[in-house]
N, C-alpha and C. Protein backbone atom coordinates (compact mmCIF):
# COMPACT_ATOMS: atom_id res chain seq x y z
N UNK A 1 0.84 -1.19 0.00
CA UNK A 1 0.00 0.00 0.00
C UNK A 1 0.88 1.24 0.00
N UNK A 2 0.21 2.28 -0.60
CA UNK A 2 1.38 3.39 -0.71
C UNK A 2 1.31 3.98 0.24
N UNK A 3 1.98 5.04 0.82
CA UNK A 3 1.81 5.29 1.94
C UNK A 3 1.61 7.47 1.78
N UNK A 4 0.58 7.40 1.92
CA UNK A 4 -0.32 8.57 1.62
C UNK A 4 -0.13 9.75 2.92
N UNK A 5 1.29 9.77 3.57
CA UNK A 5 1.07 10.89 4.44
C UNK A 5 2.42 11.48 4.35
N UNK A 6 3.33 10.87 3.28
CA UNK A 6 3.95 11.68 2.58
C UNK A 6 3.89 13.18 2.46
N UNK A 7 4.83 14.00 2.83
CA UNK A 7 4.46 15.18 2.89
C UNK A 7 5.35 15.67 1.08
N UNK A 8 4.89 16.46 0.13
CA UNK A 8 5.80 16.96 -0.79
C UNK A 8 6.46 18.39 -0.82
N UNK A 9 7.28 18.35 -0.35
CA UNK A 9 7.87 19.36 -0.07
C UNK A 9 8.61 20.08 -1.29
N UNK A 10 8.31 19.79 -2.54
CA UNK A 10 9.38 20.63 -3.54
C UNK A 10 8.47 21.38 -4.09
N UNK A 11 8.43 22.64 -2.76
CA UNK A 11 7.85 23.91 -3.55
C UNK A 11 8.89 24.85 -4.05
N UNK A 12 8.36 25.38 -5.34
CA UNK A 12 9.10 26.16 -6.60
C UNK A 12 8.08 27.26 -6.45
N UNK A 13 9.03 28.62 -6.83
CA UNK A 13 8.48 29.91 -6.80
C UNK A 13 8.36 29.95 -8.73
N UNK A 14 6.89 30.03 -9.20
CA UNK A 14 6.83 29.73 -10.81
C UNK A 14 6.18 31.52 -10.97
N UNK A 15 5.94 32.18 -11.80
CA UNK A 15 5.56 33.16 -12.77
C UNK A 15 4.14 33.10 -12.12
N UNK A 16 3.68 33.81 -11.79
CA UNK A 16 1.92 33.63 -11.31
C UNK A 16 1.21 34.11 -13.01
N UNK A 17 1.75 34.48 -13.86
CA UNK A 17 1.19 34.70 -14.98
C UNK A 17 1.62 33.28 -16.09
N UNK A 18 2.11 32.06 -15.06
CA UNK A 18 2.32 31.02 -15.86
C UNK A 18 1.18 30.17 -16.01
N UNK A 19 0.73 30.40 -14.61
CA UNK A 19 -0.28 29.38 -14.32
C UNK A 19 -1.57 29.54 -14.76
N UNK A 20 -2.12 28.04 -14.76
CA UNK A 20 -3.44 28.58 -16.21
C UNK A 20 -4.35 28.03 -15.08
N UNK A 21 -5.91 28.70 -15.28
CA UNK A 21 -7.11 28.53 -13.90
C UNK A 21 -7.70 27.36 -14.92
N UNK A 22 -8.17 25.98 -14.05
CA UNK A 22 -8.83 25.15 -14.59
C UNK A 22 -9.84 25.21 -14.85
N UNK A 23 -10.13 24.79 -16.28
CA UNK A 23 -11.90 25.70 -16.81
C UNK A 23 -12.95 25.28 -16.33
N UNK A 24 -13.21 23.91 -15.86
CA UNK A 24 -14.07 23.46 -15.38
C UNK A 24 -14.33 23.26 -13.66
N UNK A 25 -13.15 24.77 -13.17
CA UNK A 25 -13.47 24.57 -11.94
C UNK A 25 -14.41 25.08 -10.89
N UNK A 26 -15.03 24.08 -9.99
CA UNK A 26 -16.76 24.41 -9.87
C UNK A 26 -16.48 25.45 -8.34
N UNK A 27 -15.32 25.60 -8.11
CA UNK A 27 -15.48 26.84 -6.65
C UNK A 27 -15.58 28.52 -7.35
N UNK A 28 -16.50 29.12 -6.77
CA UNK A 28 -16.31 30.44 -7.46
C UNK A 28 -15.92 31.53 -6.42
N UNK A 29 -14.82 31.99 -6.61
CA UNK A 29 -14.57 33.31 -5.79
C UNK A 29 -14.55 34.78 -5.19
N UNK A 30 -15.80 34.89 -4.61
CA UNK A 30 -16.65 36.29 -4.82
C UNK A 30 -15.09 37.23 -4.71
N UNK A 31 -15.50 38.45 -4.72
CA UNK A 31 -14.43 39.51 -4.17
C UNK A 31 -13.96 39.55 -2.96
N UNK A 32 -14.99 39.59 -2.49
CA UNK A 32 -14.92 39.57 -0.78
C UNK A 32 -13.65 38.56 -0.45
N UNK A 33 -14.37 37.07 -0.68
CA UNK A 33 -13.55 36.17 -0.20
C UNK A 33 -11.93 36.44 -0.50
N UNK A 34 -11.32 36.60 -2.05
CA UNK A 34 -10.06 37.29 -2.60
C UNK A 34 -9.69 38.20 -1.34
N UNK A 35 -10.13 39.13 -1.24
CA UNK A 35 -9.81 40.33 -0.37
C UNK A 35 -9.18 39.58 0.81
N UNK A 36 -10.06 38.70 1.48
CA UNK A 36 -9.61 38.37 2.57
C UNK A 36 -8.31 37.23 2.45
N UNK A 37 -8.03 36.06 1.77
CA UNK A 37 -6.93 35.45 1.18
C UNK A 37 -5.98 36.60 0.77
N UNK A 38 -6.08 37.55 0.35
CA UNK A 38 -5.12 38.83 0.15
C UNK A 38 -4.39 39.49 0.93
N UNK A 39 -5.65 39.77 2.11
CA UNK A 39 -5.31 39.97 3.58
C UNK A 39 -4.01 39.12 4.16
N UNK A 40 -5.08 38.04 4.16
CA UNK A 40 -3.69 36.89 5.13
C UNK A 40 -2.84 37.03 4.46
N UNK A 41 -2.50 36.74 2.75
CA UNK A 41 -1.05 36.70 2.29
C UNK A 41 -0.40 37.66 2.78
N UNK A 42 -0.66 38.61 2.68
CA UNK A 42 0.19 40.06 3.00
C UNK A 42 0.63 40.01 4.49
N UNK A 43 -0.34 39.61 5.59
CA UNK A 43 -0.29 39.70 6.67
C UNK A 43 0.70 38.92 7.31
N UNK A 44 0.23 37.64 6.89
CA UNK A 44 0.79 36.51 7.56
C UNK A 44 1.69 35.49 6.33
N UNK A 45 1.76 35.60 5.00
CA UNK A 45 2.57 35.08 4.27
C UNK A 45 1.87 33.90 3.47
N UNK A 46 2.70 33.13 2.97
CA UNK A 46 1.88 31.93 2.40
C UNK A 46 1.92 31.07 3.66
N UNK A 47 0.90 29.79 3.54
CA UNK A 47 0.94 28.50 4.26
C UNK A 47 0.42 28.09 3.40
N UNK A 48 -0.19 27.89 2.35
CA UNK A 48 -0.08 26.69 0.94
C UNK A 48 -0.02 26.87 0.38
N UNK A 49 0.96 26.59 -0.43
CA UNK A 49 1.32 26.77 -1.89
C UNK A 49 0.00 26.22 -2.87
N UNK A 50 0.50 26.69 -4.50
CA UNK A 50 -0.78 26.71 -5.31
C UNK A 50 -0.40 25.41 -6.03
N UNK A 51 -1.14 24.54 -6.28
CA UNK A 51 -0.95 23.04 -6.58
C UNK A 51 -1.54 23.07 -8.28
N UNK A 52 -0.15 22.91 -9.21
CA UNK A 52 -0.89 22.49 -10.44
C UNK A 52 -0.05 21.35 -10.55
N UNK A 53 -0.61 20.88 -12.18
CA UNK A 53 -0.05 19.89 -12.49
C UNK A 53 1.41 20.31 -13.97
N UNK A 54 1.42 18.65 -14.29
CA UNK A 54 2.78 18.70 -15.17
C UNK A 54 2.73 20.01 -15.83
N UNK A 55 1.42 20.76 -16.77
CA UNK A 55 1.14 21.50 -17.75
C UNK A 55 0.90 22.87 -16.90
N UNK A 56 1.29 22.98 -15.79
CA UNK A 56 0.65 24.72 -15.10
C UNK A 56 -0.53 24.75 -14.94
N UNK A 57 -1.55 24.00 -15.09
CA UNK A 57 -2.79 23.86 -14.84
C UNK A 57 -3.15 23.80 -13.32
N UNK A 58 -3.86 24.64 -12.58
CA UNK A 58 -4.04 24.89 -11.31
C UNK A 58 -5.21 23.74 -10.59
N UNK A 59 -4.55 22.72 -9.93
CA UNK A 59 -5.40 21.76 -8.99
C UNK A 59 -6.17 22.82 -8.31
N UNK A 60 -5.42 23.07 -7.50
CA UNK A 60 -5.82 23.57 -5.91
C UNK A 60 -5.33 25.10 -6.05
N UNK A 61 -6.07 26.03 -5.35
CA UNK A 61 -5.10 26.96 -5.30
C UNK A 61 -5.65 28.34 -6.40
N UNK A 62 -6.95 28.36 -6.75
CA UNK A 62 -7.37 29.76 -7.71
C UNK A 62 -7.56 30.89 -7.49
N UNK A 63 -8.04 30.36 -6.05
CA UNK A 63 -8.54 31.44 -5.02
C UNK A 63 -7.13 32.31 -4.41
N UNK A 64 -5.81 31.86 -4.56
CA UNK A 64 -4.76 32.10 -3.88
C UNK A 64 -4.20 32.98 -5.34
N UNK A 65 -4.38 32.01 -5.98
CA UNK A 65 -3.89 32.58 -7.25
C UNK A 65 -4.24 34.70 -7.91
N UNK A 66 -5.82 34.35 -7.53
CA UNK A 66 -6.48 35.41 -7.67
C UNK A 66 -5.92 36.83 -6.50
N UNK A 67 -5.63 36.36 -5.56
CA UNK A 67 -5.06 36.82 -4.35
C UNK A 67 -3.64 37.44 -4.47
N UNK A 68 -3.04 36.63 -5.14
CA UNK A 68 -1.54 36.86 -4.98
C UNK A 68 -1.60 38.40 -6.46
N UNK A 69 -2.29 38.01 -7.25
CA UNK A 69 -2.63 38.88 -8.41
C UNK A 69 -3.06 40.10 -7.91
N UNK A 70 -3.85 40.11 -6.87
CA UNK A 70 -4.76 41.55 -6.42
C UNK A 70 -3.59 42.11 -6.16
N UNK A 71 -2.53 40.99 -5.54
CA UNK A 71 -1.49 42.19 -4.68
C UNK A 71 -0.37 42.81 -4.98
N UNK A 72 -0.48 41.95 -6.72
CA UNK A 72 0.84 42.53 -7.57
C UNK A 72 1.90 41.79 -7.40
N UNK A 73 1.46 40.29 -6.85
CA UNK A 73 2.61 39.56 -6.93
C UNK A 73 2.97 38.86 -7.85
N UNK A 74 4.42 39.14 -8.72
CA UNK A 74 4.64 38.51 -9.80
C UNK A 74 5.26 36.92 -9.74
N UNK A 75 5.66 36.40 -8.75
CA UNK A 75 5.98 34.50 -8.39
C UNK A 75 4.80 34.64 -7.64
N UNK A 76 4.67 33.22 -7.36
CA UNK A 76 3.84 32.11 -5.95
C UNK A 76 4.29 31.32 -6.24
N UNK A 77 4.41 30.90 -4.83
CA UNK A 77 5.00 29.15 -4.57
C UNK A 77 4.19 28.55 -5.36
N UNK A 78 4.61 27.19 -5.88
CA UNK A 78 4.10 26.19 -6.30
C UNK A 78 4.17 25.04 -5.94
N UNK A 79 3.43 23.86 -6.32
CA UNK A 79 3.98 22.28 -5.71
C UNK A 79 3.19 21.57 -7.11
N UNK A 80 3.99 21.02 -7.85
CA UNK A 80 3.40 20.61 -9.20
C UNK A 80 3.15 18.68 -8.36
N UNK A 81 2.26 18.75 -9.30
CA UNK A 81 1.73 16.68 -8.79
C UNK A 81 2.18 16.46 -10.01
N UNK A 82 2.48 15.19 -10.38
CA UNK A 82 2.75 14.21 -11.64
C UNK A 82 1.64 13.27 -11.35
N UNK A 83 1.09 13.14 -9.93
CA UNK A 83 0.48 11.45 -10.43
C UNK A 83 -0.91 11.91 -10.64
């Protein structure tokens, strides 16, 4: 069995204008909410990086994405998956 508590730790600082928002993704992010993810970044920094895959395609992470953009940030961490 694999063992699933693996932590992945090879976060990379990528182009935040690299990363592409997945089209079919069903969370939507009012303003409000942005504002406040904007907040914390600024405040308190990252604590998760933005999760795409092989192609820059954004798993996890749109809402952060959108965030890091409000604030004029040109990198964000990343953590790319292969599997």
């Amino acid at each position: 069995m694999e063992d699933i508590t693996l932590l992945n730790d090879a976060i990379e600082l990528r182009e935040a204008d690299s990363l592409i928002p997945y089209s079919n993704n069903p969370k939507d992010h009012p303003e409000s909410q942005v504002n406040k993810i904007a907040s914390s970044i600024k405040n308190y920094g990252w604590d998760q990086p933005i999760v795409v895959d092989g192609e820059g395609e954004i798993i996890k992470g749109h809402g952060r994405l959108q965030a890091a953009q409000k604030l004029g940030l040109e990198e964000v961490p990343v953590i790319e998956r292969s599997d």
